[in-house]
N, C-alpha and C. Protein backbone atom coordinates (compact mmCIF):
# COMPACT_ATOMS: atom_id res chain seq x y z
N UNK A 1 -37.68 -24.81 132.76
CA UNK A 1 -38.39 -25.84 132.03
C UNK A 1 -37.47 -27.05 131.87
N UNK A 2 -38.04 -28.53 131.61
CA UNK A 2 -37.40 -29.44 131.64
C UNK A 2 -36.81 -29.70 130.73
N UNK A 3 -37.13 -29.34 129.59
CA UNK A 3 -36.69 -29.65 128.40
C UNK A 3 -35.46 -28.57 128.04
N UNK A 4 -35.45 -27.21 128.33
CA UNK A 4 -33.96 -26.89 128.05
C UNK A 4 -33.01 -27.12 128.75
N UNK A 5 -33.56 -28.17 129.56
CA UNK A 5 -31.79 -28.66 130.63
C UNK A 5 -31.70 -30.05 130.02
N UNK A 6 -32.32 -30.36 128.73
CA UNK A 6 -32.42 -31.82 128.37
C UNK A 6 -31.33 -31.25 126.91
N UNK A 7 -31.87 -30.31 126.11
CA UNK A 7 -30.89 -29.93 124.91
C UNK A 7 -29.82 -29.37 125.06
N UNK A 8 -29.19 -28.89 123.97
CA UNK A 8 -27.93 -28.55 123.62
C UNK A 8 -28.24 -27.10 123.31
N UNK A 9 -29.01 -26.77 123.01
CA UNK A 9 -29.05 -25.20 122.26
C UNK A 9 -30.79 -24.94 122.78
N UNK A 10 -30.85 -24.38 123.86
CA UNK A 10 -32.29 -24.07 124.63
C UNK A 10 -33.30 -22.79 124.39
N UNK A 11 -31.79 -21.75 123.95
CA UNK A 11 -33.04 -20.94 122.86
C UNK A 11 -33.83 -21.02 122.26
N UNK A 12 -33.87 -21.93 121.08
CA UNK A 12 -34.60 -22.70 120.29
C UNK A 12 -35.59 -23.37 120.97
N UNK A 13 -36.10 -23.79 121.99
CA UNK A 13 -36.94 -24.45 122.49
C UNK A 13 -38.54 -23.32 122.80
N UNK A 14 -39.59 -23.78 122.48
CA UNK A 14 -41.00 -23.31 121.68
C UNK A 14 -41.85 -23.93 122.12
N UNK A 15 -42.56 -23.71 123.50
CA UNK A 15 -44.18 -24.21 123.99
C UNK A 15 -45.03 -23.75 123.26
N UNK A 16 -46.31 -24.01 122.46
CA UNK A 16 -47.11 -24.04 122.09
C UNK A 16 -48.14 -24.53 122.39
N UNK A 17 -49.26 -23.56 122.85
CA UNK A 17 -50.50 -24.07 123.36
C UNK A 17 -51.75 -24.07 122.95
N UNK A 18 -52.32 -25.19 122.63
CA UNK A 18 -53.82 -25.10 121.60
C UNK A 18 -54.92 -25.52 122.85
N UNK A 19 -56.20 -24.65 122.89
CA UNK A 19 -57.07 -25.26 123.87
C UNK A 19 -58.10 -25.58 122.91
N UNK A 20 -58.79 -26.73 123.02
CA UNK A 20 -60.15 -26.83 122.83
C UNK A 20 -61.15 -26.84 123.54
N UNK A 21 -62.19 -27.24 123.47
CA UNK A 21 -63.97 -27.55 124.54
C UNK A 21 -62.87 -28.96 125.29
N UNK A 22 -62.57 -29.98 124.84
CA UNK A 22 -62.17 -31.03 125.38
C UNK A 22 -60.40 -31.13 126.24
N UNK A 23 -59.73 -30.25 125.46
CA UNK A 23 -58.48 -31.03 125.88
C UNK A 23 -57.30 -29.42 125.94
N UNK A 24 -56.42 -29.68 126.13
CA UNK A 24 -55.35 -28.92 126.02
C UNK A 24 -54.14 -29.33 125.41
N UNK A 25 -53.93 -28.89 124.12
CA UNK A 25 -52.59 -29.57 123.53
C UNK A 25 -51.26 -28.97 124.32
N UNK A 26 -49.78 -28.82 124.26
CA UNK A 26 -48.50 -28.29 124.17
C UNK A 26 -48.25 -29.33 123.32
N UNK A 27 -47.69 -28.04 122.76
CA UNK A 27 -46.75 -28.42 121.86
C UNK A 27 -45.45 -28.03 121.73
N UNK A 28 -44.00 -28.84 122.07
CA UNK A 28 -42.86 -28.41 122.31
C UNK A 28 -41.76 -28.71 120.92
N UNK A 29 -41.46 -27.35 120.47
CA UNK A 29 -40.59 -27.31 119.52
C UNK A 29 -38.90 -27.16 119.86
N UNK A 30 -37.93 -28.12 119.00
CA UNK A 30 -36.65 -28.00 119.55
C UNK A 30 -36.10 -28.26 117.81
N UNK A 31 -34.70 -27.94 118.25
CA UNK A 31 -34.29 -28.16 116.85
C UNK A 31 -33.85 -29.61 116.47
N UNK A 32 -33.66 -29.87 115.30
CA UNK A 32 -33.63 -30.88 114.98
C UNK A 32 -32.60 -31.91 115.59
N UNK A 33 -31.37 -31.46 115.44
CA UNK A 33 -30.49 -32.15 116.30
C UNK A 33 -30.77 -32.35 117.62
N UNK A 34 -31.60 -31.69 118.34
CA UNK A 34 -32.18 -32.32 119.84
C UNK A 34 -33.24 -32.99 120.10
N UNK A 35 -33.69 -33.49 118.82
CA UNK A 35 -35.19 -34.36 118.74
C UNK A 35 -34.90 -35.64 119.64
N UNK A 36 -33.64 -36.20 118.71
CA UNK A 36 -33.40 -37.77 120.06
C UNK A 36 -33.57 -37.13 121.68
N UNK A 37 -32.91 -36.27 121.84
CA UNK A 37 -32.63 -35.87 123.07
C UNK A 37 -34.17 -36.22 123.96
N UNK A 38 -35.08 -35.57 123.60
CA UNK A 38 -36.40 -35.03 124.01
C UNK A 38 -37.31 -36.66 123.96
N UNK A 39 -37.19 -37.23 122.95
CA UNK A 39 -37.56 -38.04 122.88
C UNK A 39 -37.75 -39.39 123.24
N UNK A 40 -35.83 -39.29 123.29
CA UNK A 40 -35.68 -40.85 124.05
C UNK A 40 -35.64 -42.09 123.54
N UNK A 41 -34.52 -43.29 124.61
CA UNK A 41 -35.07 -44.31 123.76
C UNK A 41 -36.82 -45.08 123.88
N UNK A 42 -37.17 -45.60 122.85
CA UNK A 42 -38.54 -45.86 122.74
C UNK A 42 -39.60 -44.90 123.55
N UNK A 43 -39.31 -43.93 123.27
CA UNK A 43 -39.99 -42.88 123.95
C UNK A 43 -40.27 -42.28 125.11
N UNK A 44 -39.23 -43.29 125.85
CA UNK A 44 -39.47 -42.96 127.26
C UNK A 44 -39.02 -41.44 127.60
N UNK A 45 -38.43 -40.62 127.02
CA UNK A 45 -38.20 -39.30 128.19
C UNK A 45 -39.23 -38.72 127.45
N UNK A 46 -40.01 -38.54 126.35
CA UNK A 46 -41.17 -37.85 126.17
C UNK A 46 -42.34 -38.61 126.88
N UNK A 47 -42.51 -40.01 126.81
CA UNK A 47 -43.01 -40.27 128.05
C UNK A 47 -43.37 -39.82 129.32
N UNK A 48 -42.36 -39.80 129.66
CA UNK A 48 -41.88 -38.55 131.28
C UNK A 48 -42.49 -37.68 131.30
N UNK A 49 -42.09 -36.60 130.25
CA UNK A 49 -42.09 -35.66 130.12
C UNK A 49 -44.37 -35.30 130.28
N UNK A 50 -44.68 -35.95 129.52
CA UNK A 50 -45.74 -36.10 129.20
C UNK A 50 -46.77 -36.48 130.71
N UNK A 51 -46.15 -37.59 131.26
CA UNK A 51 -46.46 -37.70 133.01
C UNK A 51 -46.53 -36.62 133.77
N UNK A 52 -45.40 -35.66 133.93
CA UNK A 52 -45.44 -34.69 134.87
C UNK A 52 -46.10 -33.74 134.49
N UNK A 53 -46.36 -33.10 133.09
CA UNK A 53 -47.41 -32.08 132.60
C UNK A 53 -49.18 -32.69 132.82
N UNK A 54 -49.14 -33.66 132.99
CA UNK A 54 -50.60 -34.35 133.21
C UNK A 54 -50.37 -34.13 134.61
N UNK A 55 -49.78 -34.72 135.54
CA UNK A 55 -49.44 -34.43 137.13
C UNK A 55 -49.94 -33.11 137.44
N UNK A 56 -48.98 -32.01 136.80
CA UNK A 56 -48.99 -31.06 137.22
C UNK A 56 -50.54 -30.13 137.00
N UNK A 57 -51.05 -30.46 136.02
CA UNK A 57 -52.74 -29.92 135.53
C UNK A 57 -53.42 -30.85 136.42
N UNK A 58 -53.69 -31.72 136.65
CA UNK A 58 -54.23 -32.74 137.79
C UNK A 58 -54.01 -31.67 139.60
N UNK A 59 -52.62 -31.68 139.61
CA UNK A 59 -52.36 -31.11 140.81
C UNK A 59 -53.54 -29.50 140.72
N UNK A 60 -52.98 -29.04 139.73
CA UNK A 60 -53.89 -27.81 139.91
C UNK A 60 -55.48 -27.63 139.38
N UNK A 61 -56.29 -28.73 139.41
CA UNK A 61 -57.49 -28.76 139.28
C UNK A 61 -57.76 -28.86 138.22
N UNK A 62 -56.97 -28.71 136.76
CA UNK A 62 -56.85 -28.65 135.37
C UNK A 62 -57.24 -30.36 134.91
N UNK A 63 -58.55 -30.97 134.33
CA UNK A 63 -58.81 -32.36 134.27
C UNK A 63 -58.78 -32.64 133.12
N UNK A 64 -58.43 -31.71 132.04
CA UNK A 64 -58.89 -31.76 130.32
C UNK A 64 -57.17 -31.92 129.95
C-alpha cells in the first residue's frame, strides 16, 4: 500500500471501508505524527493519493 511507504510507523496504518447505494468511502487511519506526511503540502499527496484509488475502481469497472 502507498501510504505505509509514505509513514514512519506503518503498523498503525487502518483502511476502512463504508459502501453505500451511491458511493464507496476509504477511509485511511495513521497516527498522528504521520498526518502531515499523508497529507501534504496543500493537500497535494492526499490529492494523489485520492487520483489513483479513483483510477484504479475506474480501471476495474467500479464507477461509484
Amino acid at each position: 500500500m502507498i501510504v505505509k511507504r509514505l509513514v514512519k510507523d506503518p503498523d498503525l496504518v487502518k483502511v476502512q471501508e463504508f459502501n453505500t447505494e451511491d458511493e464507496t468511502v476509504l477511509e485511511i487511519v495513521v497516527s498522528e505524527s504521520d498526518m502531515g506526511r499523508v497529507i501534504g503540502k496543500k493537500g497535494k499527496i492526499a490529492t494523489s493519493i485520492k487520483t489513483l484509488i479513483q483510477a484504479k475502481a475506474y480501471n476495474d469497472g467500479n464507477r461509484r
